[in-house]
Protein backbone atom coordinates (compact mmCIF):
# COMPACT_ATOMS: atom_id res chain seq x y z
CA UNK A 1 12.28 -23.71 52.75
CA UNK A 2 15.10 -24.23 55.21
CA UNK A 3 17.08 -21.94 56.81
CA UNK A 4 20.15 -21.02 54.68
CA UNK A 5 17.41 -20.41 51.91
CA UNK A 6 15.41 -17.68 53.80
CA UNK A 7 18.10 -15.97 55.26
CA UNK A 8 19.64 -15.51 51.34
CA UNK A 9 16.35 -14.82 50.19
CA UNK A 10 16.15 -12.06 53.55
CA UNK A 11 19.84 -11.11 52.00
CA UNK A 12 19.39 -10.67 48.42
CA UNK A 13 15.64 -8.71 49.53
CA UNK A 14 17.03 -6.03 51.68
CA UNK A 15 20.30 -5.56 48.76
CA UNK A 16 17.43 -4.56 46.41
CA UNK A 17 16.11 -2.22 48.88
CA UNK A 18 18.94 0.01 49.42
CA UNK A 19 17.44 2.56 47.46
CA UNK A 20 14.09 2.48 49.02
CA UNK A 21 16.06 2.65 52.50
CA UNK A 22 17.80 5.26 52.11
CA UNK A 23 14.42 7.52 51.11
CA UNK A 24 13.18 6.27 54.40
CA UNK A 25 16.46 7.19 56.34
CA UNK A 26 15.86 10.61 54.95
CA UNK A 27 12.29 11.06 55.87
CA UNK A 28 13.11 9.69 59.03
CA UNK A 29 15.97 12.46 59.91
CA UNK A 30 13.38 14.81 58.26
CA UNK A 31 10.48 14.12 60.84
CA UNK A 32 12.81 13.75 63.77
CA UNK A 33 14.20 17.36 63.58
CA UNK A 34 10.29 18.27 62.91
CA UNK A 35 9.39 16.40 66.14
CA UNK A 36 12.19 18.10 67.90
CA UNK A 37 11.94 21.59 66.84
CA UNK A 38 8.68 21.16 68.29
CA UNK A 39 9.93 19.93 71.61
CA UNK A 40 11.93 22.88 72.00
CA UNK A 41 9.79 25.22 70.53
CA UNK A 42 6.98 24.01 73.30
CA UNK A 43 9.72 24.06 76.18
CA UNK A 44 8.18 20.98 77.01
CA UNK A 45 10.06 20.31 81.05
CA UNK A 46 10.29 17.47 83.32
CA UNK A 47 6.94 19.24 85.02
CA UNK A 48 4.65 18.35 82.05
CA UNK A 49 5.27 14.57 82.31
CA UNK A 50 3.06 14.69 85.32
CA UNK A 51 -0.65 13.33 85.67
CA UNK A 52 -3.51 14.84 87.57
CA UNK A 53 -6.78 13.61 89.24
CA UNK A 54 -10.44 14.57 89.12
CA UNK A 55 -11.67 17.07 87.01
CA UNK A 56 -8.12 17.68 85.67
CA UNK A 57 -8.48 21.84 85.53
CA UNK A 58 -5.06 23.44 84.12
CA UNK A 59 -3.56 20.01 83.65
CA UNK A 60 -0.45 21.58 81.95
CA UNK A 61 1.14 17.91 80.70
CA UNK A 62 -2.24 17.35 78.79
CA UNK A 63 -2.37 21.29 77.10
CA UNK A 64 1.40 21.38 76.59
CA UNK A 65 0.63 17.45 74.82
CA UNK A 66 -2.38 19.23 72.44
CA UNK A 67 0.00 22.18 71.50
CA UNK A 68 2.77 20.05 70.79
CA UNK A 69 1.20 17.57 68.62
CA UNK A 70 -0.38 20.71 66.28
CA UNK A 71 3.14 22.04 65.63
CA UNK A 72 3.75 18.63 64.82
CA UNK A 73 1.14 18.41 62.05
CA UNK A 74 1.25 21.87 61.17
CA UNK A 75 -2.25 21.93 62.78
CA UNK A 76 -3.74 25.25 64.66
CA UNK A 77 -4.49 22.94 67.66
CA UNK A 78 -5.53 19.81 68.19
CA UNK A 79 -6.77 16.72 70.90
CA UNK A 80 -4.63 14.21 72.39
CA UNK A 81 -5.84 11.93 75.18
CA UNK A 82 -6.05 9.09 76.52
CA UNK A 83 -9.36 9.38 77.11
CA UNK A 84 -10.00 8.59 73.50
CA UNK A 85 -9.68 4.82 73.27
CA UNK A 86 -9.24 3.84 69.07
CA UNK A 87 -8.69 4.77 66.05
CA UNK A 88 -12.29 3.88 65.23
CA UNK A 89 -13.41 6.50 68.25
CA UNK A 90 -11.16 9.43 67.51
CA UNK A 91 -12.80 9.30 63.83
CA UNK A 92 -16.06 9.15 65.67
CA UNK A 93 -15.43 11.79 67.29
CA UNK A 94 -14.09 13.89 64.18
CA UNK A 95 -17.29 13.03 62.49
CA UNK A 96 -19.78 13.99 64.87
CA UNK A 97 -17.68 16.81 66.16
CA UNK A 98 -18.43 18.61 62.44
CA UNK A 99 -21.22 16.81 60.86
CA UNK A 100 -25.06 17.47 61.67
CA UNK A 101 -28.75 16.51 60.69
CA UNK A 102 -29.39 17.21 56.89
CA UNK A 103 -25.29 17.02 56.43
CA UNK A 104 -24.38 15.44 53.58
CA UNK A 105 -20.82 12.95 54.00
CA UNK A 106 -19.05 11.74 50.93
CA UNK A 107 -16.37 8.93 51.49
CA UNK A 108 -14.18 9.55 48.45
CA UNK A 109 -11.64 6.66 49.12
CA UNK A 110 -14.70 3.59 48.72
CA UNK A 111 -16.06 2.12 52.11
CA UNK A 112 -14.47 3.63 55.40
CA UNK A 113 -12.80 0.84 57.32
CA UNK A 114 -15.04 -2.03 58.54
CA UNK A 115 -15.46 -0.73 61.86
CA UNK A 116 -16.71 2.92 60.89
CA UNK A 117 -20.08 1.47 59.24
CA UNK A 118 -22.06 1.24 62.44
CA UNK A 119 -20.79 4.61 63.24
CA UNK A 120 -21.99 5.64 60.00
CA UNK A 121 -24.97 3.90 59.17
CA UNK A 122 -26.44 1.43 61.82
CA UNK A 123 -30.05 1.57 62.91
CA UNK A 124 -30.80 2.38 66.74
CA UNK A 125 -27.09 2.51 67.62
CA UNK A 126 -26.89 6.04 67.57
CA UNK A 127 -24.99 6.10 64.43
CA UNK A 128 -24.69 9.77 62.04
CA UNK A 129 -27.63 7.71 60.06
CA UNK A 130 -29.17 7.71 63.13
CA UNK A 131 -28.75 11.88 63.86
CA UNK A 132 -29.79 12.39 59.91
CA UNK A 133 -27.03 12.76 58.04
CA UNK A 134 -26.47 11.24 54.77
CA UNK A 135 -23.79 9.22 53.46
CA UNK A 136 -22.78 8.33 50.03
CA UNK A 137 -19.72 6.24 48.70
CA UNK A 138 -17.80 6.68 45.46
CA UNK A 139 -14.59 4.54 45.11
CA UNK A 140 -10.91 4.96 43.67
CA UNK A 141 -9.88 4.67 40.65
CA UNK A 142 -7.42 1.56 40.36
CA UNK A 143 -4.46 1.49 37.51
CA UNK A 144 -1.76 -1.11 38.77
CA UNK A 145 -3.02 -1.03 42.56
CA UNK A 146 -2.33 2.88 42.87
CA UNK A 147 -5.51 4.06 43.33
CA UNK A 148 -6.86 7.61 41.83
CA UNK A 149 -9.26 10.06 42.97
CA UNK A 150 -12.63 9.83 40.47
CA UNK A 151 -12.35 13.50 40.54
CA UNK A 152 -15.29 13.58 37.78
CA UNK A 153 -17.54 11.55 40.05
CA UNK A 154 -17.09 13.71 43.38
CA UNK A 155 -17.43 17.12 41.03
CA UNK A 156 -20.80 16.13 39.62
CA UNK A 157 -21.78 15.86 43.49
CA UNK A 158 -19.81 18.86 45.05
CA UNK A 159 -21.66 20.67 42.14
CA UNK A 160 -25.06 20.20 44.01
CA UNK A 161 -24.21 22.13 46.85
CA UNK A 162 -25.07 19.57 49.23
CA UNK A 163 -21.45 18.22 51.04
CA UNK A 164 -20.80 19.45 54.41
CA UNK A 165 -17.64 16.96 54.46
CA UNK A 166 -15.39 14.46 51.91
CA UNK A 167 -14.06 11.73 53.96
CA UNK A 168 -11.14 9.69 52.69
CA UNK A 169 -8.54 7.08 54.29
CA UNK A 170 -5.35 6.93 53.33
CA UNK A 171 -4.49 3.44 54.44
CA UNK A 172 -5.92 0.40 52.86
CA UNK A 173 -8.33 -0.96 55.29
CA UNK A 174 -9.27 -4.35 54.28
CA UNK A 175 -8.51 -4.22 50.58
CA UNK A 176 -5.80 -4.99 48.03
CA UNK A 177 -4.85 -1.25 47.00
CA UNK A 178 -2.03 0.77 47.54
CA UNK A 179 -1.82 3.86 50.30
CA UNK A 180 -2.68 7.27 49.65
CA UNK A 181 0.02 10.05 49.30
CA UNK A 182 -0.05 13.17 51.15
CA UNK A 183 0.03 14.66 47.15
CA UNK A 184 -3.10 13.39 46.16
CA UNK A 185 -4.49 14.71 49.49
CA UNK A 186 -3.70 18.34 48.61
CA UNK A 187 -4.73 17.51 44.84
CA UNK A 188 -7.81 16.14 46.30
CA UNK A 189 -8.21 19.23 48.58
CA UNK A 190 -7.70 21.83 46.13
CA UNK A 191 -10.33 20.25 43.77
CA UNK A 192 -12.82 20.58 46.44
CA UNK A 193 -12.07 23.74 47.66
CA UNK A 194 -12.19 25.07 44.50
CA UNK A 195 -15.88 23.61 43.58
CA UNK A 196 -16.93 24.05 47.45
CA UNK A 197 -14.95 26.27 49.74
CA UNK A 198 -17.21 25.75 52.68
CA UNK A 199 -16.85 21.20 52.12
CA UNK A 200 -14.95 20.48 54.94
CA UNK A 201 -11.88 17.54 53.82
CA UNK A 202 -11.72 14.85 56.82
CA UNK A 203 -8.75 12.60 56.73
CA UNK A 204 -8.24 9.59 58.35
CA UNK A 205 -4.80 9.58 59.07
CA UNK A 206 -4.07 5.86 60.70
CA UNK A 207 -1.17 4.35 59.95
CA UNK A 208 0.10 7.42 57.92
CA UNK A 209 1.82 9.21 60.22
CA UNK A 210 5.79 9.72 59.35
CA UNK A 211 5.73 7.78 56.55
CA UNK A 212 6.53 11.12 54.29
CA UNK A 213 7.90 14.21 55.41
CA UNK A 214 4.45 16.43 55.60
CA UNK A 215 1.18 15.32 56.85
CA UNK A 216 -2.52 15.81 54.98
CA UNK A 217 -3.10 19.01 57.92
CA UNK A 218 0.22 20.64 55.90
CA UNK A 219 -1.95 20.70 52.64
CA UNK A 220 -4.68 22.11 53.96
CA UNK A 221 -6.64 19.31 55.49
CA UNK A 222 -9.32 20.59 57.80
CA UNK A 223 -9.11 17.88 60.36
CA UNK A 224 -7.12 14.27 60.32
CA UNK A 225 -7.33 12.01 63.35
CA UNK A 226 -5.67 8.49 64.38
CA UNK A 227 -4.68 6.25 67.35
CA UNK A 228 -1.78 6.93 69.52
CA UNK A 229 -0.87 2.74 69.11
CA UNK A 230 0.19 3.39 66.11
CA UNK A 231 2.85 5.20 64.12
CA UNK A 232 2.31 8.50 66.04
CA UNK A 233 2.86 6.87 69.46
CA UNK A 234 6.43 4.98 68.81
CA UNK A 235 5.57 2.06 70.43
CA UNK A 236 5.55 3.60 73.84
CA UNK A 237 2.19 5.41 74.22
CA UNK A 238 0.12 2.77 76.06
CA UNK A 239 -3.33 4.59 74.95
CA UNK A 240 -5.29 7.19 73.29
CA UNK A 241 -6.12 8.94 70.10
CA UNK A 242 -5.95 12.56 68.35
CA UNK A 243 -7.64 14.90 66.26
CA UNK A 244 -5.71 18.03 64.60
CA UNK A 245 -6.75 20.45 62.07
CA UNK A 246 -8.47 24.23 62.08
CA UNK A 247 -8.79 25.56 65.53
CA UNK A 248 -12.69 25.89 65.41
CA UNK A 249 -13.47 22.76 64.35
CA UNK A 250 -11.26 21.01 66.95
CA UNK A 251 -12.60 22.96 69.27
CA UNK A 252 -15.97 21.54 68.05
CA UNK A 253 -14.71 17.82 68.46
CA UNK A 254 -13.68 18.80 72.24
CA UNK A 255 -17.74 19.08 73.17
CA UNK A 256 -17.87 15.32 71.77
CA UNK A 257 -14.92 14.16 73.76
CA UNK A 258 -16.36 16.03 76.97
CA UNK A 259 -19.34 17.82 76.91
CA UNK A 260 -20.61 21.32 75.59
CA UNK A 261 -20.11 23.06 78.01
CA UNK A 262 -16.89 21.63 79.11
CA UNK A 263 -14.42 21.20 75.76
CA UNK A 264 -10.77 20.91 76.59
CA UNK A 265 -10.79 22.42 80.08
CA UNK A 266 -11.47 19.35 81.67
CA UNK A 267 -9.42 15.61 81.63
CA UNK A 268 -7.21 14.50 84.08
CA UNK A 269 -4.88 11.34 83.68
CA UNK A 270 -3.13 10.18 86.91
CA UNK A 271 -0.32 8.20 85.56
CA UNK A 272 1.15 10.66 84.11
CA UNK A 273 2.71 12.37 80.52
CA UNK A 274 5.84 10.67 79.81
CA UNK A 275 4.98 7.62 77.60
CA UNK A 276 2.84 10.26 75.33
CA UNK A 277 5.81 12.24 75.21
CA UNK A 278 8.33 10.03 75.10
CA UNK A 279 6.55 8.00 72.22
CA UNK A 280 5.68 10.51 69.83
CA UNK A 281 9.79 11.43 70.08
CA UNK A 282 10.31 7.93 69.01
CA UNK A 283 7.80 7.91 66.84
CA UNK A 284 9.85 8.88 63.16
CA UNK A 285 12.31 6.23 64.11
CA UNK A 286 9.75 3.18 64.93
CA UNK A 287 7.68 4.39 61.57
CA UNK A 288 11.29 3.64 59.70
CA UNK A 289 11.66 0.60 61.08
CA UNK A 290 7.98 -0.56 60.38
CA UNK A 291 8.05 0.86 56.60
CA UNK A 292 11.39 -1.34 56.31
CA UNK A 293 9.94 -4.37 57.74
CA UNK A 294 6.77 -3.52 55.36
CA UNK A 295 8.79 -3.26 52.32
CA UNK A 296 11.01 -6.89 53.29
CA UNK A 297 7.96 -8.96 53.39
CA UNK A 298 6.48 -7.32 50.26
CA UNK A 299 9.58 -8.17 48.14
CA UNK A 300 10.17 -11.62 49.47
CA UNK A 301 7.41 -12.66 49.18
CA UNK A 302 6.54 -11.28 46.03
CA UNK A 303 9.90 -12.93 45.04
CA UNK A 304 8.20 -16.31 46.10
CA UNK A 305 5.32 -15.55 43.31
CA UNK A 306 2.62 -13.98 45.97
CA UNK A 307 0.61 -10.73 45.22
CA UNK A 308 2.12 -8.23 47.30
CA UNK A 309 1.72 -4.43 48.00
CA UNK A 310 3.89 -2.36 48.12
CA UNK A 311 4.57 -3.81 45.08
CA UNK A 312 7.79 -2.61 42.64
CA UNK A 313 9.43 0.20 43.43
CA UNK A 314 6.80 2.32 44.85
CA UNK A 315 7.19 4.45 47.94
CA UNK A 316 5.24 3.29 50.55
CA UNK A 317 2.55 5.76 52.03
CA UNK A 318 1.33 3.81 54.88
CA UNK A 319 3.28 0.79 56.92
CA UNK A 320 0.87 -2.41 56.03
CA UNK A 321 1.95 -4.60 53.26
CA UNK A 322 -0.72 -7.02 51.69
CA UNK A 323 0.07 -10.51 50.56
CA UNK A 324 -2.43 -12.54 48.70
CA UNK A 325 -2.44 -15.75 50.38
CA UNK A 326 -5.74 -17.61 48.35
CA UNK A 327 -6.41 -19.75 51.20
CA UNK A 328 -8.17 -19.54 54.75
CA UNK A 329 -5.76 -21.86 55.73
CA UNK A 330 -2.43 -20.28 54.58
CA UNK A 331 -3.54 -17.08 56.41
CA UNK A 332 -4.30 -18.78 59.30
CA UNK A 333 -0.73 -20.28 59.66
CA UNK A 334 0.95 -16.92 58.42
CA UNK A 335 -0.58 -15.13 61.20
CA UNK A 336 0.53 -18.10 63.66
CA UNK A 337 3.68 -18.00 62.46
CA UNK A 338 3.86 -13.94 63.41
CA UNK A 339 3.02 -15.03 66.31
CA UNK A 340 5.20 -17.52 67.62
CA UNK A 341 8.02 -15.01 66.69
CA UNK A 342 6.15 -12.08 69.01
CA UNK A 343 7.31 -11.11 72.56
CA UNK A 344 4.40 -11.54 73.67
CA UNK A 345 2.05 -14.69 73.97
CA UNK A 346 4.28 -16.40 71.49
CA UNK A 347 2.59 -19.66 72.82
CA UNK A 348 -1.27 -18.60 72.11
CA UNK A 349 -2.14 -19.75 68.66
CA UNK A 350 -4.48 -16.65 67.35
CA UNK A 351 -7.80 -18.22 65.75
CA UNK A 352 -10.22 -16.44 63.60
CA UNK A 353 -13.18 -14.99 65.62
CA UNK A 354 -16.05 -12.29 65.10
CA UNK A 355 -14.37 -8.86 66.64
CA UNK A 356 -16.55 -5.79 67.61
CA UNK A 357 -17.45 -3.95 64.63
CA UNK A 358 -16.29 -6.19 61.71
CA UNK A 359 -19.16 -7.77 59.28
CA UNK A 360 -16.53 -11.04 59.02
CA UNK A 361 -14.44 -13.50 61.25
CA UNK A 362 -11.17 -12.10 61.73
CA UNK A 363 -8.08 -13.30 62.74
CA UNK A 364 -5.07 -11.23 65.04
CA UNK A 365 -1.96 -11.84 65.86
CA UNK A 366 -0.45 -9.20 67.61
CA UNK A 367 1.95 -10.38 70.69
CA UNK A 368 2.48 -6.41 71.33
CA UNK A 369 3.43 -5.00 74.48
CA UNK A 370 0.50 -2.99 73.98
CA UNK A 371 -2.80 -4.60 74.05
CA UNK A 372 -3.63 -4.24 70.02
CA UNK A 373 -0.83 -1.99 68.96
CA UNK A 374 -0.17 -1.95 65.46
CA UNK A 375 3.14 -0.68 65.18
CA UNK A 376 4.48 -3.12 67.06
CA UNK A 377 4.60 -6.18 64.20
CA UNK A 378 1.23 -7.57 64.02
CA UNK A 379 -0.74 -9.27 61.11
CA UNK A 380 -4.53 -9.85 60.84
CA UNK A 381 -6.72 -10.32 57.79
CA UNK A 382 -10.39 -11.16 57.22
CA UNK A 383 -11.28 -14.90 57.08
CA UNK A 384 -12.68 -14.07 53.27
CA UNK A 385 -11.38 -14.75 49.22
CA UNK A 386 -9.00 -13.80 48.31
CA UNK A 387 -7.65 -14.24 52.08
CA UNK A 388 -5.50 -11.87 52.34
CA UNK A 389 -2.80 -11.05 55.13
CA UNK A 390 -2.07 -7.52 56.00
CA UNK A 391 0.91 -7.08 58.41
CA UNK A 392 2.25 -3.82 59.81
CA UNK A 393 4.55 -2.59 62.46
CA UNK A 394 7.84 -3.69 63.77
CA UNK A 395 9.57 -1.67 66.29
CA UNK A 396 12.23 -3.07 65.28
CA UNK A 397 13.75 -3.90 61.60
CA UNK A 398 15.85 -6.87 63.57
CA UNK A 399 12.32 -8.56 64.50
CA UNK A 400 10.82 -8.28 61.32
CA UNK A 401 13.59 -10.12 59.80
CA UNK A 402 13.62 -12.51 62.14
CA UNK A 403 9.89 -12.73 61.50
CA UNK A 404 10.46 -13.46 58.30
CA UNK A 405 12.70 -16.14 58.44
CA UNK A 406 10.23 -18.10 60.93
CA UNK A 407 7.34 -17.27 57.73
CA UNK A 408 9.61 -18.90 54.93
CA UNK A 409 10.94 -21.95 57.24
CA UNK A 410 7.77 -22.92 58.56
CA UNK A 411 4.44 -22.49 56.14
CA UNK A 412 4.02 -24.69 53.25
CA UNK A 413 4.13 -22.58 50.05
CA UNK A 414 3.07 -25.92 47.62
């Protein structure tokens, strides 16, 4: 395709997403007078962007971070540090903050993300199998790509009395389904509570954050966690990870982070506050401009004939969009192509390799300022049928187009 036909293609894309834009301008306005209320109501001052040393004792940037961050989510309290390095380790932590031997753990969104199934249930690794705690799966319902609780399914096992915790994602992971809504999370936590009041409802919250105006912890969620490189951290949080929810339970993940006897009185972080600050401010406009970039590709190149999600008109509930490519090689270039057009490294050619914690080769690209952020624009997909690519971020809705453009005018789509 040459260049006058992607940018009209770009053109006539974004004209048929004015409606869809505008929803997001809204929700955007709607969390950034959240985030600021909450700024104000914290007095957060100049002081708290300041780092401390050692043992980090009364480290006032850190608490003023935690208590900020729960008004945020409508949380009673909740972690944020940079001592918590992932995603994958602030759901760790979550998990083995609550869970103990003889617990029962019921993943009611199919199989956790790749990299949670040694944490789960590896042998000698130290895993929750490990510590005695069971695990069982039951998957989504699927009618058009939006997935469904199989409410009938987790009733029958909520009936025995036997779930300390349901676990569910909202994002997609590795597979070709549609994000979960904050709605179905209260539907899904008002079926439980009503079966099981004492089942705890875990959420894992990546790449969910801002993309509607409430958050899972709003509907009564117990505890949600993520990683602060992605929508929550605005592009400007070089590090770290959270975990929000009930007060007692956080409280509970605080002896994993630390120790027992420690919780959140101790962590220090010398280079100070600001980017944590600074980021999650930020944060409700980057997630806009990452959902727009999400829903471009989706309709161009579903335009083109690919299988794409979001697909139709459906709001987006978390910022990755899917496309089918059928072939190692077309996902190999597509993720090339991302990254030629990255700020970063646009001169290494990203090749499929086997990561930490993922049961196939996978290939990055992700020229990010930050080492692996996802909210920068970034695509990666596992080298597997039906190869599919899943991109997400852009800090900017200028990149993504731009992006775009280098997709359609350099890949062969014969």
């Amino acid at each position: 395709m040459d260049k006058i036909a992607a940018r009209q293609l770009i053109d006539d894309s974004i004209s048929k997403l004015d409606k869809q834009f505008k929803r997001l301008d809204e929700i955007a306005l709607s969390n950034q007078r959240k985030v600021l209320d909450a700024f104000r109501d914290c007095a957060i001052q100049a002081r708290h962007m300041a780092g401390t040393s050692g043992y980090g004792y009364d480290d006032i940037g850190r608490d003023a971070l935690c208590e900020l961050y729960a008004r945020v989510f409508g949380a009673e309290a909740a972690i944020v540090s940079p001592n918590i390095v992932s995603g994958t380790h602030a759901l760790t932590l979550m998990l083995f903050g609550v869970l103990r031997p003889g617990d029962l753990l019921l993943s009611v969104s199919g199989k956790p993300y790749d990299t949670l199934t040694d944490v789960i249930s590896a042998e000698g690794k130290g895993s929750l199998k490990d510590f005695g705690v069971d695990f069982k799966i039951i998957e989504l319902l699927s009618g058009d790509k939006t997935p469904a609780f199989d409410f009938d399914s987790i009733g029958k096992i909520l009936a025995g009395g036997k779930v300390k915790a349901v676990f569910a994602a909202r994002s997609r992971g590795y597979s070709l389904r549609s994000a979960i809504s904050v709605e179905q999370i209260e539907e899904l936590v008002k079926f439980v509570k009503r079966i099981s009041p004492e089942t705890l409802v875990l959420i894992d919250n990546c790449y969910g954050e801002f993309v509607q105006k409430i958050e899972p912890t709003d509907v009564g969620a117990d505890l949600i966690a993520g990683s602060l490189i992605k929508n929550i951290g605005g592009g400007i949080t070089p590090t770290g990870g959270y975990v929000a929810g009930r007060a007692e339970l956080v409280k509970l993940v605080s002896y994993r982070l630390t120790a027992p006897s420690l919780g959140m009185e101790e962590g220090s972080y010398a280079y100070g506050y600001l980017p944590f600050y600074q980021g999650l401010f930020l944060a409700p406009s980057v997630t806009k401009n990452a959902l727009k970039s999400s829903l471009l590709f989706a309709k161009a190149y579903s335009t083109l004939g690919f299988e794409t999600l979001p697909d139709k008109d459906l709001p987006p509930y978390d910022i990755v969009t899917s496309i089918k490519l059928d072939s190692a090689e077309r996902l190999i270039d597509f993720c090339g192509a991302i990254q030629e057009t990255s700020p970063i490294d646009s001169n290494v050619k990203p090749m499929p390799w086997d990561m930490p914690g993922y049961q196939d080769q996978v290939i990055m690209a992700a020229g990010a300022f930050v080492q692996g952020s996802s909210i920068e624009l970034s695509a990666d997909g596992p080298l597997k049928p039906p190869y599919i690519a899943y991109l997400q971020g852009g800090l900017t809705f200028e990149h993504a187009q731009i992006a775009l453009e280098h997709t359609l005018t350099t890949l062969n789509f014969d």
